[in-house]
Protein backbone atom coordinates (compact mmCIF):
# COMPACT_ATOMS: atom_id res chain seq x y z
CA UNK A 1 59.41 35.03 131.46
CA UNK A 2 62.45 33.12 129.93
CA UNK A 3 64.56 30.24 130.11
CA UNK A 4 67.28 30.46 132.49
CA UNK A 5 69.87 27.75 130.51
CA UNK A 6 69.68 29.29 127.15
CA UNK A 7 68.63 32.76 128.08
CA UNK A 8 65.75 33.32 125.58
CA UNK A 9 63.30 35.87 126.35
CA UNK A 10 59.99 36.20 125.58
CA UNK A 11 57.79 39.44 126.54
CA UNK A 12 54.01 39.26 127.63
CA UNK A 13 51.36 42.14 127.91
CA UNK A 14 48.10 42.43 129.40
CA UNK A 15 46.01 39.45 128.40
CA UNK A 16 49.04 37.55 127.13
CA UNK A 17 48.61 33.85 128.44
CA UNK A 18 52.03 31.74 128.81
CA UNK A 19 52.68 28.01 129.44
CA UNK A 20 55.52 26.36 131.38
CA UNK A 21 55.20 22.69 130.47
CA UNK A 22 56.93 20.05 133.13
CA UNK A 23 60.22 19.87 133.63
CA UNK A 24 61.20 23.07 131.68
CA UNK A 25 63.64 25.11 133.81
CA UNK A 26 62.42 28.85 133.60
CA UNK A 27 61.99 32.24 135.53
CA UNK A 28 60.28 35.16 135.40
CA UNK A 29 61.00 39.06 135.46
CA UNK A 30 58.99 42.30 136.10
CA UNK A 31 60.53 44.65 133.37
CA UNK A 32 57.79 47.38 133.30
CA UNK A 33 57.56 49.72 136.79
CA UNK A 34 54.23 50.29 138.54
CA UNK A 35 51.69 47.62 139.82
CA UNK A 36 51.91 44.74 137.60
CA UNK A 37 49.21 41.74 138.54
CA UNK A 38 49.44 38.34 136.74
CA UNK A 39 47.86 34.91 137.40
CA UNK A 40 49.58 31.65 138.28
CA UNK A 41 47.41 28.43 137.41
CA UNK A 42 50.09 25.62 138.67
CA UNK A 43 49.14 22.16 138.30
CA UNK A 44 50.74 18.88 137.46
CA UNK A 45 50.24 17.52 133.69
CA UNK A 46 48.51 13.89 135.39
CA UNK A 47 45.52 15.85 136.83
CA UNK A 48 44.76 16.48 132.88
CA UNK A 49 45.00 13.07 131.56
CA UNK A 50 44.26 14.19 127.98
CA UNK A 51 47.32 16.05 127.99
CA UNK A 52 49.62 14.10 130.43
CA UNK A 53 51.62 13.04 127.98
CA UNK A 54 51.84 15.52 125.31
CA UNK A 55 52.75 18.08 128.14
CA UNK A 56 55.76 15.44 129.47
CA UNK A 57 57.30 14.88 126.15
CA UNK A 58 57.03 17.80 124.60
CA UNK A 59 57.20 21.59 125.22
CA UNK A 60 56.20 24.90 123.36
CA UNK A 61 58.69 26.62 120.85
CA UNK A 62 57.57 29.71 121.67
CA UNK A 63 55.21 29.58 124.81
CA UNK A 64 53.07 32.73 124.69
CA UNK A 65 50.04 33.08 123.30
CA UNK A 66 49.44 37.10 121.87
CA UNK A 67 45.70 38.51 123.87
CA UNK A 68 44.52 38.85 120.44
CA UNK A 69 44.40 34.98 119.37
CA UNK A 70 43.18 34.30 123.08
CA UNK A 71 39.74 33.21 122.61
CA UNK A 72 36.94 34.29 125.32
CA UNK A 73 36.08 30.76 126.61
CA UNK A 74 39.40 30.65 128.02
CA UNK A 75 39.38 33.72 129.91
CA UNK A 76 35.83 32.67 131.27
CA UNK A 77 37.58 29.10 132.03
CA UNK A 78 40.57 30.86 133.98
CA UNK A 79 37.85 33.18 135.42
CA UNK A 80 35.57 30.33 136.68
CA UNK A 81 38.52 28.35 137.97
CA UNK A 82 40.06 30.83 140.18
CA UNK A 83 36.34 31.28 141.54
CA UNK A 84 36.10 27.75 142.38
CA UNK A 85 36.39 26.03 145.74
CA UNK A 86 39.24 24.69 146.78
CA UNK A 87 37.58 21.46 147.74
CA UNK A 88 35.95 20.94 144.39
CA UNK A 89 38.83 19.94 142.48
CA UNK A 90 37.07 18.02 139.79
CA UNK A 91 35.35 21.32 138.60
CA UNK A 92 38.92 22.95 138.01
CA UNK A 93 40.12 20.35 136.52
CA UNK A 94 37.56 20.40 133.92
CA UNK A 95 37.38 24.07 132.98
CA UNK A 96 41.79 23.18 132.88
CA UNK A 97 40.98 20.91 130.24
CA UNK A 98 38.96 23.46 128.89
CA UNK A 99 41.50 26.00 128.97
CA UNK A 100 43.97 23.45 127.62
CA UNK A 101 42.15 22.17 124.71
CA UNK A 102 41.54 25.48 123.62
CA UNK A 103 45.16 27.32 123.49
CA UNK A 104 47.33 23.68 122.87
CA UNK A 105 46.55 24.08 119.01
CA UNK A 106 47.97 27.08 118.76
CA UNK A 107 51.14 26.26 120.41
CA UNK A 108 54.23 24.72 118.17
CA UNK A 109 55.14 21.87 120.39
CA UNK A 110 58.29 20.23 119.73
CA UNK A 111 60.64 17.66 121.36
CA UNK A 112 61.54 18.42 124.84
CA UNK A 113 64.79 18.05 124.18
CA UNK A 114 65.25 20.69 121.63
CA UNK A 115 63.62 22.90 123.53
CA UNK A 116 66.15 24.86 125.95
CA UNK A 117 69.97 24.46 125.72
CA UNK A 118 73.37 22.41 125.95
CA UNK A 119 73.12 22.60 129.83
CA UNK A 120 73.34 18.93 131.58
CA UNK A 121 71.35 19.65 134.08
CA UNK A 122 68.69 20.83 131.88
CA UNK A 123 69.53 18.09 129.61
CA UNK A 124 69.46 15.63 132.74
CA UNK A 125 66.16 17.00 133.98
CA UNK A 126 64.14 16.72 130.31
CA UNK A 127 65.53 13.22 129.61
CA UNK A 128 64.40 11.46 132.99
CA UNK A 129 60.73 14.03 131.96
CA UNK A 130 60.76 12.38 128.24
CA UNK A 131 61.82 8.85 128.90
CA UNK A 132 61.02 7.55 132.46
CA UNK A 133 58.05 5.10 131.13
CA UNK A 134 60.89 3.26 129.28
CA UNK A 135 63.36 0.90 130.48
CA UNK A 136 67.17 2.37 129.96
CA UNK A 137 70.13 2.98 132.34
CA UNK A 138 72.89 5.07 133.64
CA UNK A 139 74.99 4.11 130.88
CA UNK A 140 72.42 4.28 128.19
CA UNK A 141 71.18 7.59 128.94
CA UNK A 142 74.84 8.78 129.23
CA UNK A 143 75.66 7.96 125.92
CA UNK A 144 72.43 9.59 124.78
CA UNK A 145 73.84 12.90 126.07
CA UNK A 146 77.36 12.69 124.95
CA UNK A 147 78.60 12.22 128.29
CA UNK A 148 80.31 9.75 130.54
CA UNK A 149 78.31 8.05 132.70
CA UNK A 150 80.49 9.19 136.10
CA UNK A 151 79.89 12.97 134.92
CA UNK A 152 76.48 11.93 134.94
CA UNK A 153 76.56 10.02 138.16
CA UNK A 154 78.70 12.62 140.00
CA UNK A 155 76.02 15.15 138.59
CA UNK A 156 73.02 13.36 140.25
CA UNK A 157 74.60 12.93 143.85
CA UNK A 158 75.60 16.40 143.70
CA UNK A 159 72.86 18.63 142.10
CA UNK A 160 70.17 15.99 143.22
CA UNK A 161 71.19 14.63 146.52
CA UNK A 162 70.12 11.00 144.61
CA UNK A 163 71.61 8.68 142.54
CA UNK A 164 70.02 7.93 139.11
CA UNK A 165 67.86 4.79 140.46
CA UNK A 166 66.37 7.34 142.81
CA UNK A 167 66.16 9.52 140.86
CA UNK A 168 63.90 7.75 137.98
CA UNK A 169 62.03 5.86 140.47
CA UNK A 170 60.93 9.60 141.85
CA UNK A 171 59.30 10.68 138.52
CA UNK A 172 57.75 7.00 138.01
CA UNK A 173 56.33 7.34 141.64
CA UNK A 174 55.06 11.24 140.90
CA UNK A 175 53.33 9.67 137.74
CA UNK A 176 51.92 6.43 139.28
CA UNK A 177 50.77 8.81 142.60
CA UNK A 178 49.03 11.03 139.96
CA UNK A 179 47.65 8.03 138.51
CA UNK A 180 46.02 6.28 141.67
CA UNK A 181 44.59 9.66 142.89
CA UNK A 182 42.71 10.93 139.51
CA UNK A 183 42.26 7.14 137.77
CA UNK A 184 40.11 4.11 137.92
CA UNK A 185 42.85 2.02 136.31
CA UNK A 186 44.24 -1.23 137.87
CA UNK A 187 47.30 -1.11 139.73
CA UNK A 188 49.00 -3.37 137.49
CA UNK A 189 48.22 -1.40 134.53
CA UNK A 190 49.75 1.91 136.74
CA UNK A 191 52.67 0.07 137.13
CA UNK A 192 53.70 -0.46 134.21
CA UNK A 193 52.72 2.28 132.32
CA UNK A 194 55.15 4.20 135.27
CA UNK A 195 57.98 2.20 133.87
CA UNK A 196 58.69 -0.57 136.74
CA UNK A 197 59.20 -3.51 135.43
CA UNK A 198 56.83 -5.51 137.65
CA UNK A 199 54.13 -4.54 139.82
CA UNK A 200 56.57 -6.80 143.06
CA UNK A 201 58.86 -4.29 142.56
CA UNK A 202 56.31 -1.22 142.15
CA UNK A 203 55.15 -2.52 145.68
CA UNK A 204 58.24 -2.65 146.98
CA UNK A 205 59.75 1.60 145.92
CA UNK A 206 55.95 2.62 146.49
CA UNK A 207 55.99 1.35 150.09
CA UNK A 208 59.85 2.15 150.61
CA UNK A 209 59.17 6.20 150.10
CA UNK A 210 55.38 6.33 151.44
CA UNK A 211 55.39 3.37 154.03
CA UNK A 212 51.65 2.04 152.71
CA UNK A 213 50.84 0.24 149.98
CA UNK A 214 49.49 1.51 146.35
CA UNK A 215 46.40 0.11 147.13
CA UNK A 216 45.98 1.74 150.72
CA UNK A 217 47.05 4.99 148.95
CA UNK A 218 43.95 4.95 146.62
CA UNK A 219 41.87 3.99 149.46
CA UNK A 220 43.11 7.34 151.71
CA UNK A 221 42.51 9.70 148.43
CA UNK A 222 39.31 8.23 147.89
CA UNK A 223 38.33 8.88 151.39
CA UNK A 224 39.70 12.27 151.30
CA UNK A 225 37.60 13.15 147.97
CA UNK A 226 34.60 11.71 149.81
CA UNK A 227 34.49 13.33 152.70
């Protein structure tokens, strides 16, 4: 596995566990011939709420951890996960947070932002990650990244098909969706926590990209848990 932007490479063995935290641009390689097998666990950072923020912000320095500081109850955690039902999502999500609270403590985590390269997209991509609760714009996160704030809007039409308003709004809607589906916590309070600025205007992107409200969302999930 390594890091496409600044081309670091890190190697992993049998029993080697490795951790892609959000928003980290990455890809993987087979380097060794034969059969090689290796496990995917792939799930957003807001079905662990513990850890929802920690794994936004931040990232791992080096993201392996070696077989031999792997402790058992995460390989029986992995295990048990991949042998639950698909339909019983709460019990995966709790053996994740398992797994999680387990291996998180041995990772150096560090700013998001240090973690990668000089690459704008990359840069783009881990500032929107790090800072969408807050309230900044176009021209304030430009001059965070040393850049003019046309290179940055040319860069968002072109490599995101969105401007930046669409852009942020997207990860605040991700989180708030994430929210809604997994919480008990009042709309309002999901609202601003996601960054809007009111929960009007919440109403008014929510229903603009998913035609219902926030409210009728968390009803349908609900519903869908249930039945």
């Amino acid at each position: 596995m390594c890091n496409k932007w600044s081309i670091r490479t890190w190697y992993m063995e049998k029993g080697d566990i490795g951790f892609v935290f959000p928003d980290v641009i990455h890809h993987y390689q087979v380097l060794t011939p034969g059969v090689n097998k290796a496990t995917y666990l792939i799930a957003s950072p807001f079905t662990i709420v513990k850890f929802a923020d920690i794994m936004q912000s931040m990232a791992p320095e080096y993201p392996i951890i070696k077989a031999e500081k792997v402790e058992p109850e995460v390989y029986r955690g992995i295990n048990a996960i991949l042998e639950t039902e698909q339909s019983d999502i709460t019990v995966a999500q709790a053996y994740l947070q398992i797994v999680l609270a387990r291996c998180i403590g041995k990772l150096n985590l560090v700013e998001k932002s240090s973690v990668g390269s000089n690459d704008l997209i990359y840069q783009t991509v881990s500032y929107i990650s790090a800072n969408f609760k807050k309230k900044f714009s176009l021209e304030e996160m430009a001059k965070d990244l040393g850049v003019s704030k046309y290179v940055l809007s040319r860069l968002f039409s072109k490599t995101f098909h969105r401007n930046f308003n669409q852009y942020l709004n997207d990860a605040r809607l991700n989180y708030a969706c994430h929210r809604l589906e997994n919480t008990s916590d009042s709309i309002t309070n999901i609202c601003l926590d996601s960054g809007f600025e009111s929960q009007r205007t919440f109403n008014r992107v929510f229903k603009e990209r998913y035609k219902i409200s926030p409210s009728d969302y968390r009803s349908i999930c609900v519903k869908e848990i249930l039945s």
